[in-house]
C-alpha atoms as a PDB file:
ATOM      1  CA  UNK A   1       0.000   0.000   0.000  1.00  0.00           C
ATOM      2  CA  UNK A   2       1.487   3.358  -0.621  1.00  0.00           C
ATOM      3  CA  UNK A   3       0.559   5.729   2.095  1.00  0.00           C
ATOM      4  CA  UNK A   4       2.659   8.650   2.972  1.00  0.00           C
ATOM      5  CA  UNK A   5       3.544  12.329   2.048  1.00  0.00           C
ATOM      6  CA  UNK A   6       6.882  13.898   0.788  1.00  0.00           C
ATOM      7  CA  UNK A   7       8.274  17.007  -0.770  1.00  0.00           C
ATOM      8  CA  UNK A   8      10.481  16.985  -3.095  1.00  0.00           C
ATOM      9  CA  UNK A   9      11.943  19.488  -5.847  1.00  0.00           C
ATOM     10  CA  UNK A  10      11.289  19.389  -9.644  1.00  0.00           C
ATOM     11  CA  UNK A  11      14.541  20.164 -11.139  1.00  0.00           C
ATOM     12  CA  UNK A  12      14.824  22.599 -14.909  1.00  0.00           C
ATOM     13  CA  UNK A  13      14.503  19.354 -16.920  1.00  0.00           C
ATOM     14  CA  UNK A  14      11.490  18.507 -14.860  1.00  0.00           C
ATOM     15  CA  UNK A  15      12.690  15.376 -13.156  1.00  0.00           C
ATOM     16  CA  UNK A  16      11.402  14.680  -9.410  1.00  0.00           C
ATOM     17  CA  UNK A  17      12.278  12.381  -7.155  1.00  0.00           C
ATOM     18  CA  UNK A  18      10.116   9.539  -6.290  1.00  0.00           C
ATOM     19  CA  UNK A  19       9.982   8.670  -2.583  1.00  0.00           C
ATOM     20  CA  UNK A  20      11.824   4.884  -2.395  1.00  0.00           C
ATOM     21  CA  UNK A  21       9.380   3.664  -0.454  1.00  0.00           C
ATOM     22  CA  UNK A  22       6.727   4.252  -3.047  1.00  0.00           C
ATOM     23  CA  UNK A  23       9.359   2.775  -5.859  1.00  0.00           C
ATOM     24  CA  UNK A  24       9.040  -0.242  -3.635  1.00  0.00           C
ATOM     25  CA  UNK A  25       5.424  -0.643  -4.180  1.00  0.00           C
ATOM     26  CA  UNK A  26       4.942   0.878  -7.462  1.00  0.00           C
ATOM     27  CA  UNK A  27       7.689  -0.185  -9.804  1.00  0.00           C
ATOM     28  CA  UNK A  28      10.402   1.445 -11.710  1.00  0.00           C
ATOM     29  CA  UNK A  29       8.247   1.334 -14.539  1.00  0.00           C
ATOM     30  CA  UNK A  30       4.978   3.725 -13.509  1.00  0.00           C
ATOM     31  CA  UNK A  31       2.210   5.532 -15.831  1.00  0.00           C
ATOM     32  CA  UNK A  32       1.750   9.092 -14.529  1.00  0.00           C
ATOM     33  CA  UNK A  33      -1.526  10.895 -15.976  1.00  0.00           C
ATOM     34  CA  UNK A  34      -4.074  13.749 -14.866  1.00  0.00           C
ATOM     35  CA  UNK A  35      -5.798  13.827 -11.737  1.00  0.00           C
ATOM     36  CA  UNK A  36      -9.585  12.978 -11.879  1.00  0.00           C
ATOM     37  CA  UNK A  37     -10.899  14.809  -9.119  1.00  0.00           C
ATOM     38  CA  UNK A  38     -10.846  17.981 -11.349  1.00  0.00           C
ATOM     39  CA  UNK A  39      -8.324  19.617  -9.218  1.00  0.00           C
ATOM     40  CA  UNK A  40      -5.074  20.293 -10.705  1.00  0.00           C
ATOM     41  CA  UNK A  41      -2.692  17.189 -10.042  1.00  0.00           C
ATOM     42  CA  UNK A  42      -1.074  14.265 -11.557  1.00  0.00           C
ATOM     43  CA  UNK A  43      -1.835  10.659 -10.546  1.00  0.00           C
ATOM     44  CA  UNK A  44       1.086   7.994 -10.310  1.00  0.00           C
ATOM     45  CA  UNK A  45       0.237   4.298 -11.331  1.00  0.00           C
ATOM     46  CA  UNK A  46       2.381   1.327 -11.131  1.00  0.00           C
ATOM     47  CA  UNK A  47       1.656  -0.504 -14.888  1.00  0.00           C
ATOM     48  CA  UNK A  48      -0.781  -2.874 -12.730  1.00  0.00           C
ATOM     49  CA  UNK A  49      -3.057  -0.595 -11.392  1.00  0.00           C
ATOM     50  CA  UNK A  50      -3.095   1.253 -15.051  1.00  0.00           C
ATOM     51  CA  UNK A  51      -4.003  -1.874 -16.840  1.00  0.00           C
ATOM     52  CA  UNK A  52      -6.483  -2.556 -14.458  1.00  0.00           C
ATOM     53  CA  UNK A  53      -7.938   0.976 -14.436  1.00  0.00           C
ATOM     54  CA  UNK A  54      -7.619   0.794 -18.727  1.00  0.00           C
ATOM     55  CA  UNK A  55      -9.512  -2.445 -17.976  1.00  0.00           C
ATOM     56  CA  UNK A  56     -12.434  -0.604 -16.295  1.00  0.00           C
ATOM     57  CA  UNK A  57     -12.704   2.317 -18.874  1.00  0.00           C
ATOM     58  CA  UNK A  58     -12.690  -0.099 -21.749  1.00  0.00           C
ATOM     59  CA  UNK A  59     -15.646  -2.211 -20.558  1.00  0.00           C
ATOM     60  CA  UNK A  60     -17.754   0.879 -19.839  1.00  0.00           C
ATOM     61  CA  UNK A  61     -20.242   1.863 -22.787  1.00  0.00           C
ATOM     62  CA  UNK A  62     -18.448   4.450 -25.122  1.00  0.00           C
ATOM     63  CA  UNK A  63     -21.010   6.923 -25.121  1.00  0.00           C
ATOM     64  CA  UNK A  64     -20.351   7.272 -21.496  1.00  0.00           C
ATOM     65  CA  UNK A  65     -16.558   6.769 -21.253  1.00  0.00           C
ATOM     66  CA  UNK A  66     -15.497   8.832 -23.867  1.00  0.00           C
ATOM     67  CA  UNK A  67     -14.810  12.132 -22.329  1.00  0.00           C
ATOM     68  CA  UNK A  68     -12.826   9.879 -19.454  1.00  0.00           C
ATOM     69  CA  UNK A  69     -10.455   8.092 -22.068  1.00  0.00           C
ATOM     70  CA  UNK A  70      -9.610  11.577 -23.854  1.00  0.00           C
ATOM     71  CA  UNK A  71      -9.003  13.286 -20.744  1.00  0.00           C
ATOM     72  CA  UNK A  72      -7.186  10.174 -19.109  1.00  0.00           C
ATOM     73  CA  UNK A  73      -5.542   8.430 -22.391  1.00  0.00           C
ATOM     74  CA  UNK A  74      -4.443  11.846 -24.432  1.00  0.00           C
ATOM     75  CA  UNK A  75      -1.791  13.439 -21.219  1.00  0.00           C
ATOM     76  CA  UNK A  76      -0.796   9.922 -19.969  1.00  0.00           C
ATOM     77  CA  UNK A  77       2.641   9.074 -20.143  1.00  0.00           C
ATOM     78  CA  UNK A  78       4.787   6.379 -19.725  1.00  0.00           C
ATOM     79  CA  UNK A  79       8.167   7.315 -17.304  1.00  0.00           C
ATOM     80  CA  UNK A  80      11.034   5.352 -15.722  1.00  0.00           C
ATOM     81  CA  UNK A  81      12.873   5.606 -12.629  1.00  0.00           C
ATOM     82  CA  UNK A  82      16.233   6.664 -13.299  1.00  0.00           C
ATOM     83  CA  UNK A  83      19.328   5.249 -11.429  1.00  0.00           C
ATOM     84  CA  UNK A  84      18.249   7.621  -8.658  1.00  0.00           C
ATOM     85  CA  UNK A  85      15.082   7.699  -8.545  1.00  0.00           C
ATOM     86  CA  UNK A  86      13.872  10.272 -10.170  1.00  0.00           C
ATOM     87  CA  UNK A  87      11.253  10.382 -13.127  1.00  0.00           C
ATOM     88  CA  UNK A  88      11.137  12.962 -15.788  1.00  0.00           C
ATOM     89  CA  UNK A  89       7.958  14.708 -16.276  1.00  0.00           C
ATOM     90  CA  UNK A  90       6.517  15.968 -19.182  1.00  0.00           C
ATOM     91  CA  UNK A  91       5.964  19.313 -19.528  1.00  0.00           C
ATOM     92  CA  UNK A  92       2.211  18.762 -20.762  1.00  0.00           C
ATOM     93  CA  UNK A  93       1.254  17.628 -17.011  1.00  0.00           C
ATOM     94  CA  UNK A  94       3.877  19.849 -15.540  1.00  0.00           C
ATOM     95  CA  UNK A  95       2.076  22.851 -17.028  1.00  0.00           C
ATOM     96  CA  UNK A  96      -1.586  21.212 -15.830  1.00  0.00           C
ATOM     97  CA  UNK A  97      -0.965  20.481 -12.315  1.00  0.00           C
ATOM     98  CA  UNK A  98       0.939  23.742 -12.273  1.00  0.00           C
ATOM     99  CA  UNK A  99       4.153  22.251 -11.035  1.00  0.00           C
ATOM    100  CA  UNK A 100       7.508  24.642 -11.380  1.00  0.00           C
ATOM    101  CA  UNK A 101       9.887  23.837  -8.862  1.00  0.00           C
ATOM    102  CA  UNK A 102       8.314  21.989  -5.901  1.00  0.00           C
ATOM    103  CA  UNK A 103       5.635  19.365  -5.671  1.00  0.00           C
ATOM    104  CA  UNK A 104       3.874  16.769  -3.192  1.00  0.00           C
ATOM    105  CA  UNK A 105       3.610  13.372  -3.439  1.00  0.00           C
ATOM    106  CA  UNK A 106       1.301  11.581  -1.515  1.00  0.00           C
ATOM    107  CA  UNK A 107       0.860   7.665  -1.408  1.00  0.00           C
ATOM    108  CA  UNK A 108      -3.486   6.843  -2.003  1.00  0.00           C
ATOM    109  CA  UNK A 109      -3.258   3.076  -1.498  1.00  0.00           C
ATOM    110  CA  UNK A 110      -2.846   2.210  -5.047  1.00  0.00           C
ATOM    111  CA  UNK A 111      -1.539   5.360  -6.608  1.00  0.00           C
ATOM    112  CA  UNK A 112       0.244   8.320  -5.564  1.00  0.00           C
ATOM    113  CA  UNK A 113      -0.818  11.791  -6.442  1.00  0.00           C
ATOM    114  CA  UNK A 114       1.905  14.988  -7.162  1.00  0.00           C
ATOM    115  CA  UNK A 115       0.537  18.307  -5.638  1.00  0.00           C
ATOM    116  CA  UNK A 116       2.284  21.488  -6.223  1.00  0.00           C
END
């Protein structure tokens, strides 16, 4: 379970750190895409969760999931941990969760979320 909060600095190539304990329950390999609360902020998934949430959102009926996969589906992105620890993130969810040089992870069970 990931559970927890941490701050941590985004760097000028927008790379952050990712907390090790979190590493330890969501991979090296994580999907990263907008927060669905409609609040500015990124959620974290390990490639698990993010199959089984793509799982979900493809068995719904189109007509109703079809704002959810653009909104979900067109920012997503696929990052790596680097040797130490950090993940680079793209400058399309940067700019929406409004994160410059600071952010907040926090560990929700399954995912983690990045304030600014």
């Amino acid at each position: 379970m990931v559970s927890g909060e941490f701050q941590h600095n985004i760097d000028k190539k927008g790379r952050m750190f990712i907390p090790s304990k979190f590493r330890e329950e969501l991979g090296e390999k994580l999907m990263v895409c907008r927060g669905l609360d409609g609040k500015p902020c990124l959620f974290v998934y390990s490639m698990e969760a993010w199959n089984v949430l793509d799982e979900k959102i493809q068995s719904m009926p189109m007509a109703k999931s079809i704002k959810l996969q653009r909104f979900i589906y067109a920012g997503a992105a696929e990052v790596e941990c680097d040797g130490q620890g950090r993940i680079l993130l793209p400058a399309n969810l940067r700019a929406y969760a409004n994160l410059e040089s600071g952010a907040t992870v926090v560990g929700m069970s399954r995912r983690a979320e990045i304030w600014n």
